[in-house]
PDB file of N, CA and C in Angstrom:
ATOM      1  N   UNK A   1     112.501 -72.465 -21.019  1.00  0.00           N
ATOM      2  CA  UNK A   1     112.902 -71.691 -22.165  1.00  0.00           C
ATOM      3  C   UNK A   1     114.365 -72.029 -22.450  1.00  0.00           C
ATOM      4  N   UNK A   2     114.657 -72.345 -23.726  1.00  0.00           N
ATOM      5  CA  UNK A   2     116.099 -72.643 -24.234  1.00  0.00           C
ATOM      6  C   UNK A   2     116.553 -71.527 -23.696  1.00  0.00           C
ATOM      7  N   UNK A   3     118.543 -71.810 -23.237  1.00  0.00           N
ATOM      8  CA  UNK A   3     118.772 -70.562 -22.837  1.00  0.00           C
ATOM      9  C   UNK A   3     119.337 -69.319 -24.072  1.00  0.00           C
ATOM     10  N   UNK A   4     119.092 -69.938 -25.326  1.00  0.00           N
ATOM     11  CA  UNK A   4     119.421 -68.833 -26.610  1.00  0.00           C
ATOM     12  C   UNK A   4     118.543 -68.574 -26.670  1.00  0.00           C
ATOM     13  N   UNK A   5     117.248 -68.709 -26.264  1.00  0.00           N
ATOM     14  CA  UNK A   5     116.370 -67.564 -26.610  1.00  0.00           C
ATOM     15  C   UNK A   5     116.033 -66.551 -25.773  1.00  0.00           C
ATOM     16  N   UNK A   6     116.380 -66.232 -24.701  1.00  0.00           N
ATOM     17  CA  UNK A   6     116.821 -65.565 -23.464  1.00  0.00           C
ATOM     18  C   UNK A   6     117.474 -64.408 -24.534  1.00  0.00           C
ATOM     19  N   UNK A   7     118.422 -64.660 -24.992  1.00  0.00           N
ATOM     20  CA  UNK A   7     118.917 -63.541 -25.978  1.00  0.00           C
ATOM     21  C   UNK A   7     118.671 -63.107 -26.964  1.00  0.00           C
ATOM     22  N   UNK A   8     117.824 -63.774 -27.622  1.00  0.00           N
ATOM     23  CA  UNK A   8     117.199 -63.578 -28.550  1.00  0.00           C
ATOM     24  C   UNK A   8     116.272 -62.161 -28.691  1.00  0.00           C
ATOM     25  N   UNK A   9     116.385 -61.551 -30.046  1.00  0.00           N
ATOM     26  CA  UNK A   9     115.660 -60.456 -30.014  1.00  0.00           C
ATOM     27  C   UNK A   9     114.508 -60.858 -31.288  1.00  0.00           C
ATOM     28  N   UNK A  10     114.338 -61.822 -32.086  1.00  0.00           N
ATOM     29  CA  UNK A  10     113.271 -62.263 -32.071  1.00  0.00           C
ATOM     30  C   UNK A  10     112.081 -62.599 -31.308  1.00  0.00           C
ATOM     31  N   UNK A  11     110.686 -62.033 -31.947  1.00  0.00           N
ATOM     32  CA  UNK A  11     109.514 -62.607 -31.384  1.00  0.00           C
ATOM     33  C   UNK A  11     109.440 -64.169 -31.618  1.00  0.00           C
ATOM     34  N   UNK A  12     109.114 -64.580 -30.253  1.00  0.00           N
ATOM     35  CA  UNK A  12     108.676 -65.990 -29.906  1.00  0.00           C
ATOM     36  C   UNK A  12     107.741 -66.440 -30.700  1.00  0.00           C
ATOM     37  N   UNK A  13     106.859 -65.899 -31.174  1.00  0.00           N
ATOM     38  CA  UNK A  13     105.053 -66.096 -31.606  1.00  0.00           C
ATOM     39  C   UNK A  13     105.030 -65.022 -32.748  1.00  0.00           C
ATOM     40  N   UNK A  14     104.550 -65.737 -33.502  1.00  0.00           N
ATOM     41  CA  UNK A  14     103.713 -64.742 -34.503  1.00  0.00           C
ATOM     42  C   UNK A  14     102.749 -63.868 -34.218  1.00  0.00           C
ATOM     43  N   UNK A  15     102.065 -62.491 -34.174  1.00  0.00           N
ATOM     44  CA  UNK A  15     100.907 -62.162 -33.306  1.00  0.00           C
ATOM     45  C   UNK A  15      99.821 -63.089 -33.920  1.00  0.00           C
ATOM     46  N   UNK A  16     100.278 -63.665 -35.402  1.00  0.00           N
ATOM     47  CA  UNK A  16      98.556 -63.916 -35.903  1.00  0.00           C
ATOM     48  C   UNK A  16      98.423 -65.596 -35.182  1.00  0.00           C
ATOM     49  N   UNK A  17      99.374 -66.027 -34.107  1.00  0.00           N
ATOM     50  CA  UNK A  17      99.109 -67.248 -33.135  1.00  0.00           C
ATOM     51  C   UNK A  17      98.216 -67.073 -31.668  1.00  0.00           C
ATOM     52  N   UNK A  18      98.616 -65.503 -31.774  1.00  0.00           N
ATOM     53  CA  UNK A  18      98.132 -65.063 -30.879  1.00  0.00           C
ATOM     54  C   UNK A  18      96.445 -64.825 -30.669  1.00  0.00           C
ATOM     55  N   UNK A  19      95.443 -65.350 -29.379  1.00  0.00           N
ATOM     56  CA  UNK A  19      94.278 -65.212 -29.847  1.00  0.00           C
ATOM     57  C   UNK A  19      94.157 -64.421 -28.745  1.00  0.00           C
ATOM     58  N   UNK A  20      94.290 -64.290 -27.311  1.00  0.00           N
ATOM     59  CA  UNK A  20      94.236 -63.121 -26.304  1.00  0.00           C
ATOM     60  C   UNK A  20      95.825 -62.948 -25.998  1.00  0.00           C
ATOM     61  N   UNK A  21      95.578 -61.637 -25.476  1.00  0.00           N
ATOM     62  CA  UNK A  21      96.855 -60.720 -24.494  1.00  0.00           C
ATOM     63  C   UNK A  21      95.624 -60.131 -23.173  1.00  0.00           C
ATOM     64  N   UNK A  22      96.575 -60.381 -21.866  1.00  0.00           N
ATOM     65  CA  UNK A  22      95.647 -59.895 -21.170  1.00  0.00           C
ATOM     66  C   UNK A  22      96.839 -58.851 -20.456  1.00  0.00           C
ATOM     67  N   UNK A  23      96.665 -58.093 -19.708  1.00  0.00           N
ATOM     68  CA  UNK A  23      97.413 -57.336 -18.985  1.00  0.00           C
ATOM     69  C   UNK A  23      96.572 -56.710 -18.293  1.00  0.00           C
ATOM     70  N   UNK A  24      97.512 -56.951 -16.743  1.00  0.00           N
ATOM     71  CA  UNK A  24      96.859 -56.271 -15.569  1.00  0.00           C
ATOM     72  C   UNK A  24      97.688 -54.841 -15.363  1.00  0.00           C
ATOM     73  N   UNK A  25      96.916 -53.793 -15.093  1.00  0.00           N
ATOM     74  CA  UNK A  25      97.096 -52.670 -14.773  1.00  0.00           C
ATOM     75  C   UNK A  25      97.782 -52.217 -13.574  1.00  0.00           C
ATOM     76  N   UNK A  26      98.834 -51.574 -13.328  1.00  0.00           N
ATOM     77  CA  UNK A  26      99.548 -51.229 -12.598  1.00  0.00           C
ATOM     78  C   UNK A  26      99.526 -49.659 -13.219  1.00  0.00           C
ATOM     79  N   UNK A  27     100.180 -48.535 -11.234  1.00  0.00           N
ATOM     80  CA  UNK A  27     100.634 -47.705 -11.518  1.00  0.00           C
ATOM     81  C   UNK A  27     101.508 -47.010 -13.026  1.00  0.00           C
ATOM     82  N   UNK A  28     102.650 -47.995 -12.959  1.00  0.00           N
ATOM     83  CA  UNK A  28     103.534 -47.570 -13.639  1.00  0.00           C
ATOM     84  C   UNK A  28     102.923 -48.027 -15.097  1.00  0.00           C
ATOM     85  N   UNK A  29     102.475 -49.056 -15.501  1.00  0.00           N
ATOM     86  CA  UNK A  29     102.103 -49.349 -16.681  1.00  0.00           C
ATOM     87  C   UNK A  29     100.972 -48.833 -17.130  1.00  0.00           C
ATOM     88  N   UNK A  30     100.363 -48.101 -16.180  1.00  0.00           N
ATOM     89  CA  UNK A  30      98.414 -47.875 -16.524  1.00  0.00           C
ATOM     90  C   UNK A  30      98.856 -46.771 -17.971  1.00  0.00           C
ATOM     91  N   UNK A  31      99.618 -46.387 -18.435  1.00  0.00           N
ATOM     92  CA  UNK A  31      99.177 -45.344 -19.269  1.00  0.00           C
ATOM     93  C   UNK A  31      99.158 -45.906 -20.592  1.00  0.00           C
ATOM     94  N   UNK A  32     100.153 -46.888 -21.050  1.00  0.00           N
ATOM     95  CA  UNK A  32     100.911 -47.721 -22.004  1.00  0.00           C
ATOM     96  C   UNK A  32      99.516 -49.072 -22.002  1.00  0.00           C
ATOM     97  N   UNK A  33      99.042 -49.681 -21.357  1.00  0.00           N
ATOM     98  CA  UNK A  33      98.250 -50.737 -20.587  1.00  0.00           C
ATOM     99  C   UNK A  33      96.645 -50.273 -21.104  1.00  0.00           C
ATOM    100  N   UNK A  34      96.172 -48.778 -20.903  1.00  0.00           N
ATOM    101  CA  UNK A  34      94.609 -48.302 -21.635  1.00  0.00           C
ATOM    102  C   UNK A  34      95.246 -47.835 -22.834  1.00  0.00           C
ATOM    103  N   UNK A  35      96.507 -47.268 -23.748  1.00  0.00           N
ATOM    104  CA  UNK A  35      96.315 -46.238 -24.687  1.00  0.00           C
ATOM    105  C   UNK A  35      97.536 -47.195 -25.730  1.00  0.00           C
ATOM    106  N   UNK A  36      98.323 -46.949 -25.439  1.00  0.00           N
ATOM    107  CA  UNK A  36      99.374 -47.717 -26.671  1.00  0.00           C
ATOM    108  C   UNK A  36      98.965 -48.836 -26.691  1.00  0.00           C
ATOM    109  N   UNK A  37      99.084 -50.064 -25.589  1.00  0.00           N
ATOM    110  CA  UNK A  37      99.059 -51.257 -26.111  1.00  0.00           C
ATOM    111  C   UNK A  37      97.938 -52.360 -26.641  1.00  0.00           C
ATOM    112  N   UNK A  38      96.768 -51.385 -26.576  1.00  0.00           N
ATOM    113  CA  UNK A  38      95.371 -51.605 -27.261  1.00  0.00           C
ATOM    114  C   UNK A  38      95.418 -51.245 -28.978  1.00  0.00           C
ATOM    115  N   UNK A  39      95.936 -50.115 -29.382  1.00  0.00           N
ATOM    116  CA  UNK A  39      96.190 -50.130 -30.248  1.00  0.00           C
ATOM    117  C   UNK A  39      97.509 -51.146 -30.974  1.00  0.00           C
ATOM    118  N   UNK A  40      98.418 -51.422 -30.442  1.00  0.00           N
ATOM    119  CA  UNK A  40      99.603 -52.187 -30.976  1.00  0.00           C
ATOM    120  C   UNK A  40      99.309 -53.339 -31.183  1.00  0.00           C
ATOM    121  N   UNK A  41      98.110 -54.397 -30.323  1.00  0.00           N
ATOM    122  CA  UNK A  41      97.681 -54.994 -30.564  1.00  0.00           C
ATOM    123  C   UNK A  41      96.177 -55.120 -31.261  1.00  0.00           C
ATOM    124  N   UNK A  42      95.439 -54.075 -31.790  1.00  0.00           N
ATOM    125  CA  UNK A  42      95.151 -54.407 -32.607  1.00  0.00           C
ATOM    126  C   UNK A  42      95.701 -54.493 -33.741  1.00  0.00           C
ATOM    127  N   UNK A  43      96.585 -53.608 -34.510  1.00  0.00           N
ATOM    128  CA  UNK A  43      97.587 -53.304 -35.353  1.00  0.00           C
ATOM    129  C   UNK A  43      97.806 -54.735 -35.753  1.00  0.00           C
ATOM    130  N   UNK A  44      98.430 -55.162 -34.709  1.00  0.00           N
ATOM    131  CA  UNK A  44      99.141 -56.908 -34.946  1.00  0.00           C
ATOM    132  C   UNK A  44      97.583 -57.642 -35.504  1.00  0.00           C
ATOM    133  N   UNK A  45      96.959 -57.271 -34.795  1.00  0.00           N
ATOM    134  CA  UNK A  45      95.834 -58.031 -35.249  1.00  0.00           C
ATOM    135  C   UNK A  45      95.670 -59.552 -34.167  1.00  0.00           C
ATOM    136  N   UNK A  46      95.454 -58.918 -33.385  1.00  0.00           N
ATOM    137  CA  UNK A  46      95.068 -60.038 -32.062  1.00  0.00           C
ATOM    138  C   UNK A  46      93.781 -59.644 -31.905  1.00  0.00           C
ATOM    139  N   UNK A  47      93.371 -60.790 -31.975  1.00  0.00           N
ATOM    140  CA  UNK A  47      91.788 -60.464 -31.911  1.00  0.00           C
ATOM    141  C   UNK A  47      90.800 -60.456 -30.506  1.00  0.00           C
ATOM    142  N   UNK A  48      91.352 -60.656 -29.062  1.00  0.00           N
ATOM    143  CA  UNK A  48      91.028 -60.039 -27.823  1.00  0.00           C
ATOM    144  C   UNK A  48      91.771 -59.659 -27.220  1.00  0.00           C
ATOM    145  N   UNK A  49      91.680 -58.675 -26.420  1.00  0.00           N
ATOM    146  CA  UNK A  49      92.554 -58.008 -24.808  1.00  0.00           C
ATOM    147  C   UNK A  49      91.613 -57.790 -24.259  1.00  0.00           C
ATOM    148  N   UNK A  50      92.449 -58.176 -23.083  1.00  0.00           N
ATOM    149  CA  UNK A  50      91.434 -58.229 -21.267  1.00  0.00           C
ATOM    150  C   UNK A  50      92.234 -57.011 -20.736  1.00  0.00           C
ATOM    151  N   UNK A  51      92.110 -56.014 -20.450  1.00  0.00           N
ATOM    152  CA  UNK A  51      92.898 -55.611 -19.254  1.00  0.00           C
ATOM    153  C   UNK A  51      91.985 -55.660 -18.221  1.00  0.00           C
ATOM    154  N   UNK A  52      92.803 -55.944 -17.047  1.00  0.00           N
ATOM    155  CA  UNK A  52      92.466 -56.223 -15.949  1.00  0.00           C
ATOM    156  C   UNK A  52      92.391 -54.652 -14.819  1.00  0.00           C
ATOM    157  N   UNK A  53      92.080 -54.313 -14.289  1.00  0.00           N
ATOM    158  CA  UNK A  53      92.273 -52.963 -13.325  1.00  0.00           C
ATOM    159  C   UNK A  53      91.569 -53.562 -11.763  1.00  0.00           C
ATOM    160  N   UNK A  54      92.670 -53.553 -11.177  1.00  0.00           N
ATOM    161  CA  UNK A  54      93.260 -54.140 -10.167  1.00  0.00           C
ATOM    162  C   UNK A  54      92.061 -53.268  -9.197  1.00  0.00           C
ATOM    163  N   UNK A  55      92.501 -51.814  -9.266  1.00  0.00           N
ATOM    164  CA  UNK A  55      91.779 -50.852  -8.305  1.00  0.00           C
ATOM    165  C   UNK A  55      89.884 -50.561  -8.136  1.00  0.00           C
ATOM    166  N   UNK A  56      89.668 -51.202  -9.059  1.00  0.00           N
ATOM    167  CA  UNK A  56      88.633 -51.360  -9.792  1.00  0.00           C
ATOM    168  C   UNK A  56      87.636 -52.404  -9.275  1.00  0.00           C
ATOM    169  N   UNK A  57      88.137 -53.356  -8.053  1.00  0.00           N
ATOM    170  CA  UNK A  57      87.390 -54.450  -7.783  1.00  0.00           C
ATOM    171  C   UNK A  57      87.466 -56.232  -7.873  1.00  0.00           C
ATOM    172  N   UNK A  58      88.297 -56.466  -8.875  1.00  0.00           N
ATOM    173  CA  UNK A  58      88.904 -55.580 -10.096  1.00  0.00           C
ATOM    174  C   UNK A  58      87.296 -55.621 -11.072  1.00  0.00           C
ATOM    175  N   UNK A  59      87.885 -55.007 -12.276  1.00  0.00           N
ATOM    176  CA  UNK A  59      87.383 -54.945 -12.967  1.00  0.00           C
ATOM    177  C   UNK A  59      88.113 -55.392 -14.403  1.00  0.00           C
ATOM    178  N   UNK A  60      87.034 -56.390 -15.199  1.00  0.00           N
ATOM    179  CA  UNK A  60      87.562 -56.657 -16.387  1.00  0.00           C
ATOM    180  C   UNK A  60      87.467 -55.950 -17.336  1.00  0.00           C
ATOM    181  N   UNK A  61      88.065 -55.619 -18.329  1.00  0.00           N
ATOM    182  CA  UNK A  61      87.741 -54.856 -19.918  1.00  0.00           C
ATOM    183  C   UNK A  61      88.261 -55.774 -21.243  1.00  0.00           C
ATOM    184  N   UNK A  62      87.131 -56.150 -21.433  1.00  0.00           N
ATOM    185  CA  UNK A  62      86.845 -57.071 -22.946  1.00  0.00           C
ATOM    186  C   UNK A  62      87.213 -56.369 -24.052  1.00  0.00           C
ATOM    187  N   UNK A  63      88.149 -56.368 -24.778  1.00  0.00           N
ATOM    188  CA  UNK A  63      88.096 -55.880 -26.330  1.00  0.00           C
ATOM    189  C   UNK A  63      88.108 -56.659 -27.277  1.00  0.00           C
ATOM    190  N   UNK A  64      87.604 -56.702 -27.893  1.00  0.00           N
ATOM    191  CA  UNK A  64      86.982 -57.796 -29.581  1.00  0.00           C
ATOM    192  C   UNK A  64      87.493 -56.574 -30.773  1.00  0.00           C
ATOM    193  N   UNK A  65      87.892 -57.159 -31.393  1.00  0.00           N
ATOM    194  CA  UNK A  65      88.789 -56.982 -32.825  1.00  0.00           C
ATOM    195  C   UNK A  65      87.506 -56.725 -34.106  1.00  0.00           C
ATOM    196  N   UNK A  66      87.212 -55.983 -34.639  1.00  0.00           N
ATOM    197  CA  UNK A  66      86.115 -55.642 -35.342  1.00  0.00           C
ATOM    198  C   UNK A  66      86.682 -54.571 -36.700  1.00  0.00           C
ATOM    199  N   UNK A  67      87.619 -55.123 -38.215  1.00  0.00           N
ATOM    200  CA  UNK A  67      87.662 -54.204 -39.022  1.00  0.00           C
ATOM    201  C   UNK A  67      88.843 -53.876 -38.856  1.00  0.00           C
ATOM    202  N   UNK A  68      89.881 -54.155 -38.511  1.00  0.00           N
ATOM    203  CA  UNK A  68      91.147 -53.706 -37.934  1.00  0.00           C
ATOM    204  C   UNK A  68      91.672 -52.692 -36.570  1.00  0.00           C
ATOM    205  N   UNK A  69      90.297 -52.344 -35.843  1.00  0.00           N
ATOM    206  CA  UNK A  69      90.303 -52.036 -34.972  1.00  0.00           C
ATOM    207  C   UNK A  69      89.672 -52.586 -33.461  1.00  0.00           C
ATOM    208  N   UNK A  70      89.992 -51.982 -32.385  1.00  0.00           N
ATOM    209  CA  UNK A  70      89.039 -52.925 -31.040  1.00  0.00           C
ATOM    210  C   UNK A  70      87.538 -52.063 -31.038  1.00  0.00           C
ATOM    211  N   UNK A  71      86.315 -52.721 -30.720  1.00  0.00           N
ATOM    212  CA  UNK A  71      85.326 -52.214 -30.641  1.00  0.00           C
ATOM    213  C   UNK A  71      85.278 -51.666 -28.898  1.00  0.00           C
ATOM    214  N   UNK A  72      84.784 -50.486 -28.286  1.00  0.00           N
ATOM    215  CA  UNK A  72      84.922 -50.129 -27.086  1.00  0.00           C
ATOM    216  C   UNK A  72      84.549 -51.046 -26.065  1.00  0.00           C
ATOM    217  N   UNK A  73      85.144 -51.544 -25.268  1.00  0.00           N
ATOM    218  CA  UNK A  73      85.454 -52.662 -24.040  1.00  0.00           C
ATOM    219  C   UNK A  73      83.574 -53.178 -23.498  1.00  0.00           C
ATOM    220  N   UNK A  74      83.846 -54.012 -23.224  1.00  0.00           N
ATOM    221  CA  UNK A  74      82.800 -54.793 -22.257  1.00  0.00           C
ATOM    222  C   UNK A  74      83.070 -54.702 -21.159  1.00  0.00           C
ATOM    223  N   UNK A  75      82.612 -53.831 -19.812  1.00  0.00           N
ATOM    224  CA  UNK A  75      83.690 -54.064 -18.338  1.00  0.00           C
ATOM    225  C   UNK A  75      82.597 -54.996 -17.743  1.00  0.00           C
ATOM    226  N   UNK A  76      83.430 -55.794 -17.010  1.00  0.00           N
ATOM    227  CA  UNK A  76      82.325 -57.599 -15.751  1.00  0.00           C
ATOM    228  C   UNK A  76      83.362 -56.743 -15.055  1.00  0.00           C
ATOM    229  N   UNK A  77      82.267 -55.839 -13.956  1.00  0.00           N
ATOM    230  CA  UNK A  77      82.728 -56.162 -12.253  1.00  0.00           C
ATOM    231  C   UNK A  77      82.804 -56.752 -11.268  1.00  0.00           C
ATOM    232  N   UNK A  78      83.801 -56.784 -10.620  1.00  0.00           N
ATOM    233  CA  UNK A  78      83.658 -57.821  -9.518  1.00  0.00           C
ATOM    234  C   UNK A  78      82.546 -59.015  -9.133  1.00  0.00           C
ATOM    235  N   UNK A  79      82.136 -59.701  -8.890  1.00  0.00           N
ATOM    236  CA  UNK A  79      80.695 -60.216  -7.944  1.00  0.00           C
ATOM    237  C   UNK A  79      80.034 -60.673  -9.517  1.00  0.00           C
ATOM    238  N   UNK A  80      80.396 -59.985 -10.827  1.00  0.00           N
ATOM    239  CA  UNK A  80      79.709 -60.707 -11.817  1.00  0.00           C
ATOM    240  C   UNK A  80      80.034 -61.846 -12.577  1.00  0.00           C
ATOM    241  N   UNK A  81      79.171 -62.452 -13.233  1.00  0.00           N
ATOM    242  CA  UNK A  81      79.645 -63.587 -14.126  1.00  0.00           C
ATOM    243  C   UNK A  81      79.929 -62.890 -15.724  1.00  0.00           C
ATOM    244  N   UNK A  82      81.697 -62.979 -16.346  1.00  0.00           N
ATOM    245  CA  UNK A  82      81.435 -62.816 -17.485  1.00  0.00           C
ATOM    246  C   UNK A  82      81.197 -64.207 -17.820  1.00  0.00           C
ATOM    247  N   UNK A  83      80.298 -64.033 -19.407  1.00  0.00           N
ATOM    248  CA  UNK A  83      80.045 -65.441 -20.212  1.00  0.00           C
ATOM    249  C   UNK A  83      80.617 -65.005 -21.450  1.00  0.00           C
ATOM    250  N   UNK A  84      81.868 -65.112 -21.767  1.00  0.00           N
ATOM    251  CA  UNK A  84      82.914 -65.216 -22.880  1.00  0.00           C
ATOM    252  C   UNK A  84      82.650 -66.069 -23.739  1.00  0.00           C
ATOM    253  N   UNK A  85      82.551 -66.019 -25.260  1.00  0.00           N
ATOM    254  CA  UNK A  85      82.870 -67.111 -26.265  1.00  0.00           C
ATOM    255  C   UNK A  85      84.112 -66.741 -26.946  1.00  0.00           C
ATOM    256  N   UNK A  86      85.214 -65.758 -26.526  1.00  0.00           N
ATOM    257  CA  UNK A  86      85.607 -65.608 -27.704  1.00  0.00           C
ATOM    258  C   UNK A  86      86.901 -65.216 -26.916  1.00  0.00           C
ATOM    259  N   UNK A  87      88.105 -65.832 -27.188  1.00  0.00           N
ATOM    260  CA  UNK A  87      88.501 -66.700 -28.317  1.00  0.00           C
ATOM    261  C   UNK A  87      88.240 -68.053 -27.954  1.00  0.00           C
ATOM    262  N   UNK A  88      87.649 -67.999 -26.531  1.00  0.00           N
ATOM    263  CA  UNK A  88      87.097 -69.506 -26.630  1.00  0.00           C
ATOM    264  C   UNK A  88      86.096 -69.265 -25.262  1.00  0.00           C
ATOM    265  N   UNK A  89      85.080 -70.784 -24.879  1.00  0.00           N
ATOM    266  CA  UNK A  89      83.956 -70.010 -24.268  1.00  0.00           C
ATOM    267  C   UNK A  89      84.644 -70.251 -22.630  1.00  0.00           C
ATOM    268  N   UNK A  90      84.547 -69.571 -21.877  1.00  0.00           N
ATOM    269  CA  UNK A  90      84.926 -69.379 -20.292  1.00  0.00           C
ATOM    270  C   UNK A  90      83.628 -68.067 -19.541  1.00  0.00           C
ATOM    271  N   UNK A  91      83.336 -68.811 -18.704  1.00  0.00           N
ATOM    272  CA  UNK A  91      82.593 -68.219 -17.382  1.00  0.00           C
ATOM    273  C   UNK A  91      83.852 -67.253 -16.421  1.00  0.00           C
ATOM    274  N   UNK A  92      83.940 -66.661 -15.746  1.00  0.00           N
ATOM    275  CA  UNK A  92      84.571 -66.206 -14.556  1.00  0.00           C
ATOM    276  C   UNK A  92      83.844 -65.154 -13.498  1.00  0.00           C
ATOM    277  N   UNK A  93      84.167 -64.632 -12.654  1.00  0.00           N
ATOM    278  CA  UNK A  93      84.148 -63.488 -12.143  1.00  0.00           C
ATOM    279  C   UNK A  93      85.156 -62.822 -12.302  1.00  0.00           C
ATOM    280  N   UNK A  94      85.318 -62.136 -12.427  1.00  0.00           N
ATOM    281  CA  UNK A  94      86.945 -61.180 -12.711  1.00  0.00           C
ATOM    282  C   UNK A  94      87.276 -61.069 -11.091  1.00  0.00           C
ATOM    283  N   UNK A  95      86.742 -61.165  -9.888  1.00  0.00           N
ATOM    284  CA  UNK A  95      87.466 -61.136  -8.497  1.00  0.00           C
ATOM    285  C   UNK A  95      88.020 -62.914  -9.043  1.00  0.00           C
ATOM    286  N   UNK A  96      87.947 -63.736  -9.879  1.00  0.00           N
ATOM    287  CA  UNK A  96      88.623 -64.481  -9.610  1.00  0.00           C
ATOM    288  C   UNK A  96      90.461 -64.214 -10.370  1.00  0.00           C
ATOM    289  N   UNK A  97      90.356 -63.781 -11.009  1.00  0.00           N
ATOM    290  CA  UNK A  97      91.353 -63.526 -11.856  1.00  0.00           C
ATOM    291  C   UNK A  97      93.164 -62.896 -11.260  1.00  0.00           C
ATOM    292  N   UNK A  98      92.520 -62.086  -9.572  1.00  0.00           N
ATOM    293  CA  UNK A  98      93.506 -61.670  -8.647  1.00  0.00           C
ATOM    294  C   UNK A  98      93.814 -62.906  -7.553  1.00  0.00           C
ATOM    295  N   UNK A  99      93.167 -63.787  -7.507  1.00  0.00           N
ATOM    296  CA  UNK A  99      93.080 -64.429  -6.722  1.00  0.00           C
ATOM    297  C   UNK A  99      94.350 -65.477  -6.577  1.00  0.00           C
TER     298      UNK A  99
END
């Protein structure tokens, strides 16, 4: 990273470059992580979020962009295969994702 943009209070990215945000769940972030930043990014108009929940196995949560809002999550637990197309196609287990 240039070191002027270190200071910079411009966004790096446009959100509409943006095709996922994923964020893993922590104590301190879990509240901001399920409730504000699902909405902020749909707002922006990013059209997936993963959050991740660590305690969970983990466990994944899929959100897809539907109308200007997220449609309610897809969760792949541990030991499963998600089969993703979107924003592009990927297999995983979500135990791989801590790994």
């Amino acid at each position: 990273m240039p070191k002027e943009a270190a200071f910079s209070t411009e966004p790096m990215a446009s959100p509409h470059h943006i095709l996922l945000i994923g964020e893993i769940v922590s104590q301190t972030t879990s509240k901001q992580d399920r409730g504000l930043k699902p909405l902020a990014y749909a707002e922006a108009g990013v059209p997936t979020y993963w959050r991740i929940e660590p305690d969970e196995g983990p466990t994944l949560y899929v959100y897809e962009l539907n109308g200007g809002k997220y449609k309610p999550p897809t969760a792949y637990k541990a030991g499963t295969v998600a089969k993703l197309t979107k924003p592009f196609p990927v297999s995983l287990d979500p135990a791989q994702l801590l790994e």
